[in-house]
N, C-alpha and C. Protein backbone atom coordinates (compact mmCIF):
# COMPACT_ATOMS: atom_id res chain seq x y z
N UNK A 1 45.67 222.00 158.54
CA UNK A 1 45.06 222.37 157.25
C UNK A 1 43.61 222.82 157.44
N UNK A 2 42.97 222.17 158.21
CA UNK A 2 41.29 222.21 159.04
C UNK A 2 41.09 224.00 159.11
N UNK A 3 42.07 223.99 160.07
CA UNK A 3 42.20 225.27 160.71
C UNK A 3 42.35 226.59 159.70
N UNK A 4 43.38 226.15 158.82
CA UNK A 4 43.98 227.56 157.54
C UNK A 4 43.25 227.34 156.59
N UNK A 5 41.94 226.30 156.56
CA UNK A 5 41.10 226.94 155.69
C UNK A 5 39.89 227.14 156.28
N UNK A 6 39.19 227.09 157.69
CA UNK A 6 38.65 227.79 158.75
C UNK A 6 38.73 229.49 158.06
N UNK A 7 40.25 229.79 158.44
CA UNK A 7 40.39 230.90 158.42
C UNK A 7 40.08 231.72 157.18
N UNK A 8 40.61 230.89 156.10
CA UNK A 8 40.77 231.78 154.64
C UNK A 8 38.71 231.56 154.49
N UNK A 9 38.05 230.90 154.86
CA UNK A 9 36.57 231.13 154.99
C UNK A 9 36.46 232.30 155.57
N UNK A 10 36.84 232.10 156.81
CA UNK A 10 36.04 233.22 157.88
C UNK A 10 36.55 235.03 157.05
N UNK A 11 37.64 234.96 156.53
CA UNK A 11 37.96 236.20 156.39
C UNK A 11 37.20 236.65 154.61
N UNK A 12 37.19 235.39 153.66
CA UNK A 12 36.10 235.52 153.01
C UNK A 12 34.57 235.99 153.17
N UNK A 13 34.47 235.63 154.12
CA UNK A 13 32.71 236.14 154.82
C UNK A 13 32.96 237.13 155.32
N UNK A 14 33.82 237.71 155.72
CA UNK A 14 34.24 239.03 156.63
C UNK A 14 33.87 239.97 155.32
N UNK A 15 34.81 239.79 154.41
CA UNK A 15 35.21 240.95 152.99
C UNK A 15 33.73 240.78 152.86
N UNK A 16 32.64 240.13 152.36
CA UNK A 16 31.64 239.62 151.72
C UNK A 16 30.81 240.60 152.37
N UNK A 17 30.61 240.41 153.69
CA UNK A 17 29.87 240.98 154.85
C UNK A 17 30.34 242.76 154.54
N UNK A 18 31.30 242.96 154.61
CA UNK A 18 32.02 244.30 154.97
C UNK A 18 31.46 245.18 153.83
N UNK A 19 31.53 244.20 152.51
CA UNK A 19 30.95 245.03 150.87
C UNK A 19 29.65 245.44 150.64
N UNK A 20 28.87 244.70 151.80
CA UNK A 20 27.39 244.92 151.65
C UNK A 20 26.73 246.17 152.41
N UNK A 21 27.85 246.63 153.37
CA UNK A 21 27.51 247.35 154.51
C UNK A 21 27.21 248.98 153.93
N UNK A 22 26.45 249.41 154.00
CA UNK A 22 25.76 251.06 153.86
C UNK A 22 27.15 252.08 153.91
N UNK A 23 27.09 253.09 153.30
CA UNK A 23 27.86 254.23 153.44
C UNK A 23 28.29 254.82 154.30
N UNK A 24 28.69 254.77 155.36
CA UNK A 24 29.05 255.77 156.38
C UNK A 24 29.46 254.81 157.66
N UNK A 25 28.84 253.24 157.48
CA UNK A 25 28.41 252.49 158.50
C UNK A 25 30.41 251.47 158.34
N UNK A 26 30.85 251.32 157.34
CA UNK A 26 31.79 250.83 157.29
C UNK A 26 32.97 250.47 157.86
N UNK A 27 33.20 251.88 158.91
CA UNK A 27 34.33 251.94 159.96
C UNK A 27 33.67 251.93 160.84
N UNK A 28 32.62 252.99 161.39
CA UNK A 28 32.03 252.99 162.32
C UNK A 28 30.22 252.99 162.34
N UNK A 29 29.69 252.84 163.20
CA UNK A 29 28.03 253.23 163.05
C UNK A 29 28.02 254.24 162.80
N UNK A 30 26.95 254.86 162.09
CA UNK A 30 26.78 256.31 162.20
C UNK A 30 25.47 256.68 163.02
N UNK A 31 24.71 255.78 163.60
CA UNK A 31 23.92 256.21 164.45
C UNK A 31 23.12 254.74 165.17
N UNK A 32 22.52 254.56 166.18
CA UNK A 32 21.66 253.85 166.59
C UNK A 32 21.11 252.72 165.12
N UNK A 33 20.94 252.95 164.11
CA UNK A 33 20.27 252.27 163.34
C UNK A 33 21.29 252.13 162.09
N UNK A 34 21.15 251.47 160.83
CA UNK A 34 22.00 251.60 160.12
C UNK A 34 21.56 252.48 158.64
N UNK A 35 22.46 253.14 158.48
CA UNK A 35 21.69 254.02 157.13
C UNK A 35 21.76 253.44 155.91
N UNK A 36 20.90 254.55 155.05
CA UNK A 36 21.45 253.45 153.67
C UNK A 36 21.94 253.66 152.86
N UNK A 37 22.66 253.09 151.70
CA UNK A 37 23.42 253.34 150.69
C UNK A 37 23.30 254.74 150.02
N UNK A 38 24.08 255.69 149.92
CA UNK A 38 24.29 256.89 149.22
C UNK A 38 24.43 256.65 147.61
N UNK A 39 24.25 255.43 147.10
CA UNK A 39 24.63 254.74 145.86
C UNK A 39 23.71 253.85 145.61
N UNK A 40 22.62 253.91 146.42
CA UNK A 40 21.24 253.46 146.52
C UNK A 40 20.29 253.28 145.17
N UNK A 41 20.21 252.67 144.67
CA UNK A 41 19.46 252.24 143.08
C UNK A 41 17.48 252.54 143.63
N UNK A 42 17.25 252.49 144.94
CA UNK A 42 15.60 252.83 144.92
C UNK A 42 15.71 254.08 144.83
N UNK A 43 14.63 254.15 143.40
CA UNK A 43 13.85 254.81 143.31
C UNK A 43 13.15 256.56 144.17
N UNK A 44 12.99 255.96 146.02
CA UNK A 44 12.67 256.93 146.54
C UNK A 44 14.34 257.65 147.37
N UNK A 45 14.84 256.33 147.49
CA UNK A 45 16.08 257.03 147.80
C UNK A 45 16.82 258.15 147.13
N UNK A 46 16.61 257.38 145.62
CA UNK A 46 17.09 258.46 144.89
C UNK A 46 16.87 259.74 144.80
N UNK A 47 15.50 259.64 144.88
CA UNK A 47 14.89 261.27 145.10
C UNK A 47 14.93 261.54 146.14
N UNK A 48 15.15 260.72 147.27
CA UNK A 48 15.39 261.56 148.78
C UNK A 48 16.96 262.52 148.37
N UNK A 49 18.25 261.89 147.74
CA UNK A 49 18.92 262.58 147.15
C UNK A 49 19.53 263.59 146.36
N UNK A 50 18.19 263.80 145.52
CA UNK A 50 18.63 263.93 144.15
C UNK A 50 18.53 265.94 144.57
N UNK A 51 17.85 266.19 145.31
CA UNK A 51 18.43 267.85 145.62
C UNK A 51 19.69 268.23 145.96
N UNK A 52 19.87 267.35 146.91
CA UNK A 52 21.21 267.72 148.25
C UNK A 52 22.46 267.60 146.55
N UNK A 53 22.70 266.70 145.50
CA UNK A 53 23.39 265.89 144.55
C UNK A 53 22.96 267.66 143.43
N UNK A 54 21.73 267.63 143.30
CA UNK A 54 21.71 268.85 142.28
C UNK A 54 22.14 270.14 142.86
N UNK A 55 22.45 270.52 143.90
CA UNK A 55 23.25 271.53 144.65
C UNK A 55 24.91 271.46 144.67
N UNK A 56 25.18 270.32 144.31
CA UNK A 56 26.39 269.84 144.80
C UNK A 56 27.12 269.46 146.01
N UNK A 57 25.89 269.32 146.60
CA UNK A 57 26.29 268.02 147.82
C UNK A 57 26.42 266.73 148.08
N UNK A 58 26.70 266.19 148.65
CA UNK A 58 26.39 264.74 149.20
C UNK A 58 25.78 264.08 150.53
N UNK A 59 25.10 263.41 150.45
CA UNK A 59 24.37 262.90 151.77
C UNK A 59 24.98 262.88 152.89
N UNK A 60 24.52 263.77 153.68
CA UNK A 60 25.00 263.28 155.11
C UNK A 60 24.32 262.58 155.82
N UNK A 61 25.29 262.47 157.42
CA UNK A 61 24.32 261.26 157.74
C UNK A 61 23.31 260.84 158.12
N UNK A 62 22.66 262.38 158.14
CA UNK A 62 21.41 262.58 158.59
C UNK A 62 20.58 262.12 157.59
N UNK A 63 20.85 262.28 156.38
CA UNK A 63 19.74 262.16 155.17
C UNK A 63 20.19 260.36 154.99
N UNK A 64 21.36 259.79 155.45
CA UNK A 64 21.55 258.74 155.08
C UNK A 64 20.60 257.84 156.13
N UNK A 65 20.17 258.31 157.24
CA UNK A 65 19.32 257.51 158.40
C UNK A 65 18.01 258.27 158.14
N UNK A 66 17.58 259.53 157.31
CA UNK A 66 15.86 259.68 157.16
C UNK A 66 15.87 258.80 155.85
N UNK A 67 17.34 257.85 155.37
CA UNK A 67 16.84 257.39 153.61
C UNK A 67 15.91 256.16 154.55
N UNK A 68 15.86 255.58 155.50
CA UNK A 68 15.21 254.33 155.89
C UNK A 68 13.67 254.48 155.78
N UNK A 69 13.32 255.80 156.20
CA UNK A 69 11.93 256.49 155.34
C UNK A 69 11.84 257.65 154.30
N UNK A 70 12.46 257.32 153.51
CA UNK A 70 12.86 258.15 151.95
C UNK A 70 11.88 259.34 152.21
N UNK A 71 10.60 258.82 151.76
CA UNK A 71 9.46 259.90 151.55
C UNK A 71 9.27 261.05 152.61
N UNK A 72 9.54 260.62 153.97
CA UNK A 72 9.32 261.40 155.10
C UNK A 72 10.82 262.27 154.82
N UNK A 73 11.84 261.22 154.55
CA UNK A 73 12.98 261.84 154.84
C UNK A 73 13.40 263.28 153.98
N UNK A 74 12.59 262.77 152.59
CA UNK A 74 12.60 263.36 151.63
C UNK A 74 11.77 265.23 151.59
N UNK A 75 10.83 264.79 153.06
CA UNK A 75 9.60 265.94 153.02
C UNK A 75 10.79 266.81 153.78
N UNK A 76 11.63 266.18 155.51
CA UNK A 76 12.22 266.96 156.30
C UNK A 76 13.26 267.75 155.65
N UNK A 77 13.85 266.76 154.46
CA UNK A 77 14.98 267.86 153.83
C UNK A 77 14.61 269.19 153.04
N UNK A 78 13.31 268.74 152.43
CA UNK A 78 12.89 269.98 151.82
C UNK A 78 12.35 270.74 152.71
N UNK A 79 12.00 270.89 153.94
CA UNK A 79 12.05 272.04 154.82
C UNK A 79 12.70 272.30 154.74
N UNK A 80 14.04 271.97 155.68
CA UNK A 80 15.15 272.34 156.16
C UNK A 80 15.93 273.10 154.80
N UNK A 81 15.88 272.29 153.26
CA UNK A 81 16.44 273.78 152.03
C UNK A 81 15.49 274.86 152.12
N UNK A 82 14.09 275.09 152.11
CA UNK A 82 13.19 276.00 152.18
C UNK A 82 13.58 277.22 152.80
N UNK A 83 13.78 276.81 154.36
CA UNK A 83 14.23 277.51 155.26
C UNK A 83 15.40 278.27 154.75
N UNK A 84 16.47 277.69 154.28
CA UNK A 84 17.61 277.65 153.90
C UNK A 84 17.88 278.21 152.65
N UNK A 85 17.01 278.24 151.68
CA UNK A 85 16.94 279.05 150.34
C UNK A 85 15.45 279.85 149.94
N UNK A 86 14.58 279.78 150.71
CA UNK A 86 12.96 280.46 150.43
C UNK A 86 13.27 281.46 151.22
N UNK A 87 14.10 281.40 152.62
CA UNK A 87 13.05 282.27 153.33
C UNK A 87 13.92 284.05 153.09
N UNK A 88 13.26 285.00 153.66
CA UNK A 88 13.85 286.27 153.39
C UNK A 88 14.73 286.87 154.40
N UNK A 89 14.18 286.31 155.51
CA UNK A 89 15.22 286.69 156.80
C UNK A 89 16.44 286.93 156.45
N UNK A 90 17.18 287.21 156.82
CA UNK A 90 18.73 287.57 156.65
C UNK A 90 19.35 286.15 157.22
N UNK A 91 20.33 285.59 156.34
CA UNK A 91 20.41 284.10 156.42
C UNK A 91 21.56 283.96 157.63
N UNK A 92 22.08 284.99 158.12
CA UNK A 92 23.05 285.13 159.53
C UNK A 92 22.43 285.56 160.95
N UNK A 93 20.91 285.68 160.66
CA UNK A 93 19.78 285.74 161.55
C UNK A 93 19.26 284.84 161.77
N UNK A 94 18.77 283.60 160.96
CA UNK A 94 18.59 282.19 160.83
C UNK A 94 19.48 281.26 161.14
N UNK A 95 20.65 281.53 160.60
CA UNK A 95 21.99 280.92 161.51
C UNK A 95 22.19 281.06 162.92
N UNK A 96 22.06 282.32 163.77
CA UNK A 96 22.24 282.56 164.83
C UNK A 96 21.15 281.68 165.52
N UNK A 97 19.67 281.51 165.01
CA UNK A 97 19.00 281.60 166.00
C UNK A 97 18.44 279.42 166.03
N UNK A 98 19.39 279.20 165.08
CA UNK A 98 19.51 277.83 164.62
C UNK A 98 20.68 276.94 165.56
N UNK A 99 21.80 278.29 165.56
CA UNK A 99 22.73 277.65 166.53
C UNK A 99 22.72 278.00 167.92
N UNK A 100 21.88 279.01 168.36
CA UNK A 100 21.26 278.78 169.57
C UNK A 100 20.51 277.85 170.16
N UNK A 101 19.72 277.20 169.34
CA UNK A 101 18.59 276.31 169.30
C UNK A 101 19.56 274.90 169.52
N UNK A 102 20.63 274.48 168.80
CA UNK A 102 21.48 273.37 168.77
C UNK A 102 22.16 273.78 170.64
N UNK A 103 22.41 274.77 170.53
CA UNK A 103 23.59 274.66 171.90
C UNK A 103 22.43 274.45 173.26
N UNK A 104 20.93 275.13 172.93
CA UNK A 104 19.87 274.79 174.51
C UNK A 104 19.73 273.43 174.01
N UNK A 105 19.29 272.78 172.87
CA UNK A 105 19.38 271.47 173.13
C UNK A 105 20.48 270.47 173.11
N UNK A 106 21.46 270.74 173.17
CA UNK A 106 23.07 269.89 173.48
C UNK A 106 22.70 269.26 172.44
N UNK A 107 22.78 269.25 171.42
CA UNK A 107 22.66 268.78 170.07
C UNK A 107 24.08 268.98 169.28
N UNK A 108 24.91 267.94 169.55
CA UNK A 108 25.96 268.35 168.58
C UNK A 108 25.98 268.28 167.38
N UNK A 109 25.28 266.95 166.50
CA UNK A 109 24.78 266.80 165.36
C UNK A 109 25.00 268.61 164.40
N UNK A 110 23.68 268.71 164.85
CA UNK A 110 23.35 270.17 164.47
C UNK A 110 24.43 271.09 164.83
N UNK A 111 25.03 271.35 165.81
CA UNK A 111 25.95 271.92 166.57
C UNK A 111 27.68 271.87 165.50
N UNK A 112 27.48 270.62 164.76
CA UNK A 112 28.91 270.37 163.88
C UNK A 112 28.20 271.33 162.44
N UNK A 113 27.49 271.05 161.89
CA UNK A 113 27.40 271.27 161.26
C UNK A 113 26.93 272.86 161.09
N UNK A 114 26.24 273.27 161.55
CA UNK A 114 25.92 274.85 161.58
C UNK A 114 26.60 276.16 162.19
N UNK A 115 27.62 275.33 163.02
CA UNK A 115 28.79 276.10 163.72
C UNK A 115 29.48 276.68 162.06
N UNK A 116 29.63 276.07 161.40
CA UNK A 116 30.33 275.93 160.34
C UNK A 116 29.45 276.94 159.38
N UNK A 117 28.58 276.29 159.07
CA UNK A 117 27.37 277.46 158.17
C UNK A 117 27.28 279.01 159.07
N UNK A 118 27.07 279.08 160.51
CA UNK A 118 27.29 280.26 160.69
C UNK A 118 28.48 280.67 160.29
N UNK A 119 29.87 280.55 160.47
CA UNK A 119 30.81 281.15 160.20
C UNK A 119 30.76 281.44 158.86
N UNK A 120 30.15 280.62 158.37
CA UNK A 120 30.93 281.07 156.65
C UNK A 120 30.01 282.70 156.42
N UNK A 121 28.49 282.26 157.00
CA UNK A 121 27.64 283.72 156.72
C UNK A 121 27.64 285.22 157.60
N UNK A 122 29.03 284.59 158.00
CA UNK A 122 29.44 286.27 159.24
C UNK A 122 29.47 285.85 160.62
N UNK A 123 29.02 285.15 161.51
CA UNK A 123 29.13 285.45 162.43
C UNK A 123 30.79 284.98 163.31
N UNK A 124 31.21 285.93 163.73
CA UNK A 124 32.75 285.56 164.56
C UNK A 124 32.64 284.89 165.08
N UNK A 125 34.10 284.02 165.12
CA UNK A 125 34.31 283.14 166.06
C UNK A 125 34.20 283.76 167.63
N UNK A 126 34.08 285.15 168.03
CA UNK A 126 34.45 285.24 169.51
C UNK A 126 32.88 285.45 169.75
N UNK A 127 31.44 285.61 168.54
CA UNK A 127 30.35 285.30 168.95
C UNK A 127 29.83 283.60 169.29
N UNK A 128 30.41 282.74 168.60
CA UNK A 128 30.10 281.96 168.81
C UNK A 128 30.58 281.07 170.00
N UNK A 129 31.83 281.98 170.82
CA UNK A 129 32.38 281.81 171.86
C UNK A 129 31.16 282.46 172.95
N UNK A 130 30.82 283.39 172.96
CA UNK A 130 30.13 283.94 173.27
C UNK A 130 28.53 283.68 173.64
N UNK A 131 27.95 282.91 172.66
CA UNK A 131 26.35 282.81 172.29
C UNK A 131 26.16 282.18 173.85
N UNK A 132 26.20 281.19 174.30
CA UNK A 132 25.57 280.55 175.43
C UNK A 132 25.34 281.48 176.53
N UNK A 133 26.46 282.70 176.70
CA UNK A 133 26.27 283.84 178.08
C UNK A 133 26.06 285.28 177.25
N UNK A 134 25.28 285.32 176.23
CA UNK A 134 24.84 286.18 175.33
C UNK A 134 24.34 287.61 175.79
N UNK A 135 23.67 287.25 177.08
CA UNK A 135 23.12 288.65 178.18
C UNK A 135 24.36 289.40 178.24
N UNK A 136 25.82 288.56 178.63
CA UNK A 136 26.16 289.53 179.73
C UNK A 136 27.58 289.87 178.20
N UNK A 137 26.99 289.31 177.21
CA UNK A 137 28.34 290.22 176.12
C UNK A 137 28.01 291.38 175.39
N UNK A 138 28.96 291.85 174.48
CA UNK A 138 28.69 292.55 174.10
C UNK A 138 28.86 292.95 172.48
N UNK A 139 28.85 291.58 172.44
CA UNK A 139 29.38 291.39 170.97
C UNK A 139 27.91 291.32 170.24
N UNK A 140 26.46 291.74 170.58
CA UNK A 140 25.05 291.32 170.06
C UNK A 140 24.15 292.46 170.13
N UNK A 141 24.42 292.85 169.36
CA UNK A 141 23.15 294.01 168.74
C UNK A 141 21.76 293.96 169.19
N UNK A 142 20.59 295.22 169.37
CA UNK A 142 19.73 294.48 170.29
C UNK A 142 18.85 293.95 169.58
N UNK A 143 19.23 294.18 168.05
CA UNK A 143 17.84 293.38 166.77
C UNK A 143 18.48 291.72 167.41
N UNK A 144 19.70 291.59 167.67
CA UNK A 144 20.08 290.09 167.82
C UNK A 144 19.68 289.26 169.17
N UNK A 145 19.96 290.68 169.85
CA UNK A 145 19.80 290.15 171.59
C UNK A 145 17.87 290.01 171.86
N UNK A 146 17.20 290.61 171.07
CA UNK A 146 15.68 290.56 171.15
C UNK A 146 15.99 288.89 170.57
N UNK A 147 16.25 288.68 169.07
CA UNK A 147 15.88 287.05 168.62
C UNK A 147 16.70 286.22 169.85
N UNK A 148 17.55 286.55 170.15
CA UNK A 148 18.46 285.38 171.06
C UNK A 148 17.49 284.96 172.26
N UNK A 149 16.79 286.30 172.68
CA UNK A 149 15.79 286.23 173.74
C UNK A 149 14.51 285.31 173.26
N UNK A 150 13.94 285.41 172.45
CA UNK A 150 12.83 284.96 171.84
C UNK A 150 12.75 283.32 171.28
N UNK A 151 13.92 283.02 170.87
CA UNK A 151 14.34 281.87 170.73
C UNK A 151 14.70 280.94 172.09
N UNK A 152 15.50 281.57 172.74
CA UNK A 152 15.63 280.87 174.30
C UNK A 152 13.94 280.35 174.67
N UNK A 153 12.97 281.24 174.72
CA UNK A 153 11.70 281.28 175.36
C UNK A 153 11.07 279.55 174.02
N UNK A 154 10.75 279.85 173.21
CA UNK A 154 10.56 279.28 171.87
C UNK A 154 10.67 277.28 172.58
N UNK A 155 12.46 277.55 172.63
CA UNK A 155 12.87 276.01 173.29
C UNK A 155 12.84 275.68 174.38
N UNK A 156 12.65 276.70 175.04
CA UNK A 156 12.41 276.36 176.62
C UNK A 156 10.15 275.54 176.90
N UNK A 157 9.69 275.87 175.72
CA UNK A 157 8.25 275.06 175.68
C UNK A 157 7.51 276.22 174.95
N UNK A 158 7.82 277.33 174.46
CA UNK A 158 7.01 277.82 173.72
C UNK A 158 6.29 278.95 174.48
N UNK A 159 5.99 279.10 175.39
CA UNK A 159 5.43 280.22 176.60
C UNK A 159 6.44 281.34 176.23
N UNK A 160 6.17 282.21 175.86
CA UNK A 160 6.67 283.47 175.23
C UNK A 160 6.12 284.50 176.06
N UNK A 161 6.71 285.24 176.80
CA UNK A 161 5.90 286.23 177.67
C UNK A 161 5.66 287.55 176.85
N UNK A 162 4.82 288.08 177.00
CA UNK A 162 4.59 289.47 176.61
C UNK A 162 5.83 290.58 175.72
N UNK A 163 6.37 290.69 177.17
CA UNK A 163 7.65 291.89 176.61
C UNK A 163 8.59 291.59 176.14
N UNK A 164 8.94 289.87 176.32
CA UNK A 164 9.72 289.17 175.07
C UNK A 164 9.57 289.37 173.58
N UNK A 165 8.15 289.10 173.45
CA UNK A 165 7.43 289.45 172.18
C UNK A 165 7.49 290.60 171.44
N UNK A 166 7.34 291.38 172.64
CA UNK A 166 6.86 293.03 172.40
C UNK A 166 8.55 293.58 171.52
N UNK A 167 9.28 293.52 172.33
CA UNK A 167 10.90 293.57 171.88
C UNK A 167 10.90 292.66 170.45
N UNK A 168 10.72 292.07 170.58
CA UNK A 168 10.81 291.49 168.73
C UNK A 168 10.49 292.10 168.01
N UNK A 169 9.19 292.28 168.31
CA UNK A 169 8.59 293.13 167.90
C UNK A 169 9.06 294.57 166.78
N UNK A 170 9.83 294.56 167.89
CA UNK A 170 10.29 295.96 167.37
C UNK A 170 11.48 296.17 166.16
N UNK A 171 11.78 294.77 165.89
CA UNK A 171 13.09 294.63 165.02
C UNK A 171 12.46 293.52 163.83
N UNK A 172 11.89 292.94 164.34
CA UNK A 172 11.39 291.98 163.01
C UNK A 172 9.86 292.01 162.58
N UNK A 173 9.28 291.99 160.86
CA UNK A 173 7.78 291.86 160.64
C UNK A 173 7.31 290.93 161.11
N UNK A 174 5.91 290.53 161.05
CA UNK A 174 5.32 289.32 161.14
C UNK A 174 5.94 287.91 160.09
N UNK A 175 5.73 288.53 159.10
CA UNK A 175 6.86 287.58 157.97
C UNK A 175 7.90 286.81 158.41
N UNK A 176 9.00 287.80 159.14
CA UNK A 176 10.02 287.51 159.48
C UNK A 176 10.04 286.37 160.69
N UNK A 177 8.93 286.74 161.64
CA UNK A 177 8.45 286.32 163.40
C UNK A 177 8.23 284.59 162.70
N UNK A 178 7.56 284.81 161.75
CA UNK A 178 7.06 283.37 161.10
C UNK A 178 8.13 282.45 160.56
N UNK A 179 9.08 283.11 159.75
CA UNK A 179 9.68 282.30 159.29
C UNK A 179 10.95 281.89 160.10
N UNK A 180 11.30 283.28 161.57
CA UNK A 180 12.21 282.52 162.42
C UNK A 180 11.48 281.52 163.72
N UNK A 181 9.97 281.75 163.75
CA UNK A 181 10.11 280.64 164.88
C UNK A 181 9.44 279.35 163.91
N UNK A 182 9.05 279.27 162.77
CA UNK A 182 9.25 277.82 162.12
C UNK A 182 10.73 277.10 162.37
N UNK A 183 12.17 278.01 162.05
CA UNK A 183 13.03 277.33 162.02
C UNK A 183 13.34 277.48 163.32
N UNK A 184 13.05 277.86 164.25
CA UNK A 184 13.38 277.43 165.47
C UNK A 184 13.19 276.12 165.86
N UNK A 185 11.94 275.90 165.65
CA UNK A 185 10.90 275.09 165.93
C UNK A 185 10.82 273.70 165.45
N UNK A 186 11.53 274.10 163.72
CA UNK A 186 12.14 272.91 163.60
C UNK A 186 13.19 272.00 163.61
N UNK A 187 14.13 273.17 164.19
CA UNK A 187 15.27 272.83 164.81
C UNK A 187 15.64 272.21 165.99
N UNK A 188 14.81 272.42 167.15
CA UNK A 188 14.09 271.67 167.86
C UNK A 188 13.78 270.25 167.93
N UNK A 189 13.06 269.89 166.45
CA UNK A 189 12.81 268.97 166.33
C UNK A 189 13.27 267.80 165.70
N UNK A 190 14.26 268.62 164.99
CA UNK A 190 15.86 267.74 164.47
C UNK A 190 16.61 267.51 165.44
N UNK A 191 16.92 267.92 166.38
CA UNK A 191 17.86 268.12 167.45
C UNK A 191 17.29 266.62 168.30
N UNK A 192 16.19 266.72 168.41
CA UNK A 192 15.47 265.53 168.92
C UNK A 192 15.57 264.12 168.43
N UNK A 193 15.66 264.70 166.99
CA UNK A 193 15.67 263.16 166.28
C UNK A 193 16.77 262.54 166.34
N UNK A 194 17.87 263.63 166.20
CA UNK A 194 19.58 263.16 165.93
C UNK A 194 20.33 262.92 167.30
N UNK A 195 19.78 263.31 168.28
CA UNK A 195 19.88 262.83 169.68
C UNK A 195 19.56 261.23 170.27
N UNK A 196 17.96 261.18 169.74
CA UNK A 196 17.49 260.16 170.23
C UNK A 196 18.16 258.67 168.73
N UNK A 197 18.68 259.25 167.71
CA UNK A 197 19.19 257.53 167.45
C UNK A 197 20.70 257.88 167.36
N UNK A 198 21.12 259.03 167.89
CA UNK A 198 22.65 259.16 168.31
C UNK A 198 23.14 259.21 166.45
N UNK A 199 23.05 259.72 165.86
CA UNK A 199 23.43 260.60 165.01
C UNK A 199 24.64 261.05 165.05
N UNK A 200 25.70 260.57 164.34
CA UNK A 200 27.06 260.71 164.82
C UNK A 200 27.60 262.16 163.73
N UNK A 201 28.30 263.26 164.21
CA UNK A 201 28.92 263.98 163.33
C UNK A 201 29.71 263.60 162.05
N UNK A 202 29.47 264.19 160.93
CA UNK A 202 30.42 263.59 159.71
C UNK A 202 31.90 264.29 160.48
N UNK A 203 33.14 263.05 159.93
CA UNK A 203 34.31 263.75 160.29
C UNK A 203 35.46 262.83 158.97
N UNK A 204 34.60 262.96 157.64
CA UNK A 204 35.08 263.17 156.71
C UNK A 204 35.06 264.21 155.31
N UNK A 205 34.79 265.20 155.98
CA UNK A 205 34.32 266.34 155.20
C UNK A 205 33.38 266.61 154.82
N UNK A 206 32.04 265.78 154.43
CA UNK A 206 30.80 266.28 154.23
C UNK A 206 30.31 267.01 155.03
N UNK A 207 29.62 268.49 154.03
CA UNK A 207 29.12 269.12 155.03
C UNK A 207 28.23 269.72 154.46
N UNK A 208 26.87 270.54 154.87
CA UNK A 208 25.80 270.53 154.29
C UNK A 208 25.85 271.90 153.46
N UNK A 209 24.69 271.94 152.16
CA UNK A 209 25.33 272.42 151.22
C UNK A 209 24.59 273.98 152.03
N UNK A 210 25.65 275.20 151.63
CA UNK A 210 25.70 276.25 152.17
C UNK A 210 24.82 277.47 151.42
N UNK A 211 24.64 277.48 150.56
CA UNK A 211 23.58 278.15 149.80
C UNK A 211 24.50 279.70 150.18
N UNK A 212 23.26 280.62 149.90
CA UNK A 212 24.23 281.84 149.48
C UNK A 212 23.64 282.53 150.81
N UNK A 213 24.44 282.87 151.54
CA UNK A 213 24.56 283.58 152.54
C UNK A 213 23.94 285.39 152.58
C-alpha cells in the first residue's frame, strides 16, 4: 500500500511539474536555457510578442529564449522586422544574402527557417542546392554573384578588398550597400547567439512571419 501510494504521489508531482513547464520546453528543450511562456501574463513579454501576434504569427523559439530578456529581446526582433519590412532592397536579395550568411556560419537555426522564406520569395530549389559552390554555377546572375561575393568577405571578418567592393559597386546604391551589409551583419550575429545556447529548430510548424516578398 506504502509503495501504490509512493507512486500515485510521484506521478502527481510529475503532472504538477510538467503544467508549469514553458512552451516549447514540454517534450523537449528548446535550447541550452529554458524559454518562456508564449501565454506569458508580463507585461514586457507581452510586448516582446505583441508584433510577431499582430502580423499573425506566433513565437518562435528564438523570441521564446530572447523573452528571458524581453526588452533586449524585444529591440533584436524589431531589427530583424525592419530589415524584413523597412528596407527597399529587393526582399530575394536579402534572402539570398541572409542564407548565405546562415550556411558560412553552420547555423541551422537560421538555416530552417530562411531556407523556407527564401523559397517562398523566388529563389529555386536547385539555387539553394547550389549557393555553397556558387563560383563555379550557373544558376547566379552577376548583380547576385557580386552580393554572394561581398557577403562571403563581410563573414569571413569584415576585410573587404577593393575589387570586391568595386563590383558591388556596380549593381547596388549606397542605400542598398547599407542596408545589405547591416543584415548581413546581423545575421552573423544571430547565428552566434542561436549556436552558442543551441537553439533548437521549430518542427511543429511555426515559422516566421513572411511579409510580402
Amino acid at each position: 500500500m506504502k509503495i501504490r501510494n509512493r507512486l500515485i504521489l510521484s506521478a502527481a508531482l510529475a503532472a504538477l511539474l510538467s503544467s508549469s513547464v514553458p512552451l516549447g520546453a514540454q517534450d523537449a528543450p528548446i535550447a541550452r536555457i529554458p524559454g518562456v511562456s508564449d501565454s506569458s501574463t508580463d507585461p514586457a513579454i507581452v510586448a516582446l510578442f505583441a508584433d510577431i501576434r499582430a502580423r499573425g504569427g506566433k513565437p518562435l523559439n528564438l523570441q521564446l529564449i530572447t523573452g528571458n530578456a524581453p526588452k533586449i529581446g524585444k529591440a533584436m526582433l524589431g531589427l530583424a522586422y525592419s530589415l524584413r519590412f523597412d528596407a527597399t532592397t529587393p526582399r530575394l536579395t536579402r534572402e539570398l544574402a541572409i542564407l548565405r550568411t546562415a550556411q558560412m556560419m553552420n547555423a541551422p537555426y537560421e538555416l530552417g527557417q530562411h531556407t523556407k522564406l527564401a523559397l517562398a520569395c523566388g529563389l529555386t530549389p536547385a539555387q539553394i542546392d547550389a549557393l555553397k559552390n556558387w563560383r563555379s554555377s550557373s544558376l547566379f546572375d552577376e548583380r547576385q554573384r557580386a552580393l554572394l561575393a561581398y557577403v562571403e568577405a563581410v563573414v569571413r571578418g569584415g576585410n573587404v578588398d577593393d575589387a570586391t567592393f568595386a563590383t558591388l559597386q556596380r549593381f547596388y546604391d549606397p542605400h542598398a550597400i547599407t542596408e545589405l551589409t547591416i543584415t548581413t551583419s546581423s545575421y552573423v550575429s544571430t547565428a552566434l547567439f542561436t549556436k552558442a545556447l543551441r537553439i533548437a529548430p521549430e518542427d511543429d510548424g511555426r515559422t516566421s512571419v513572411q511579409g510580402t516578398c
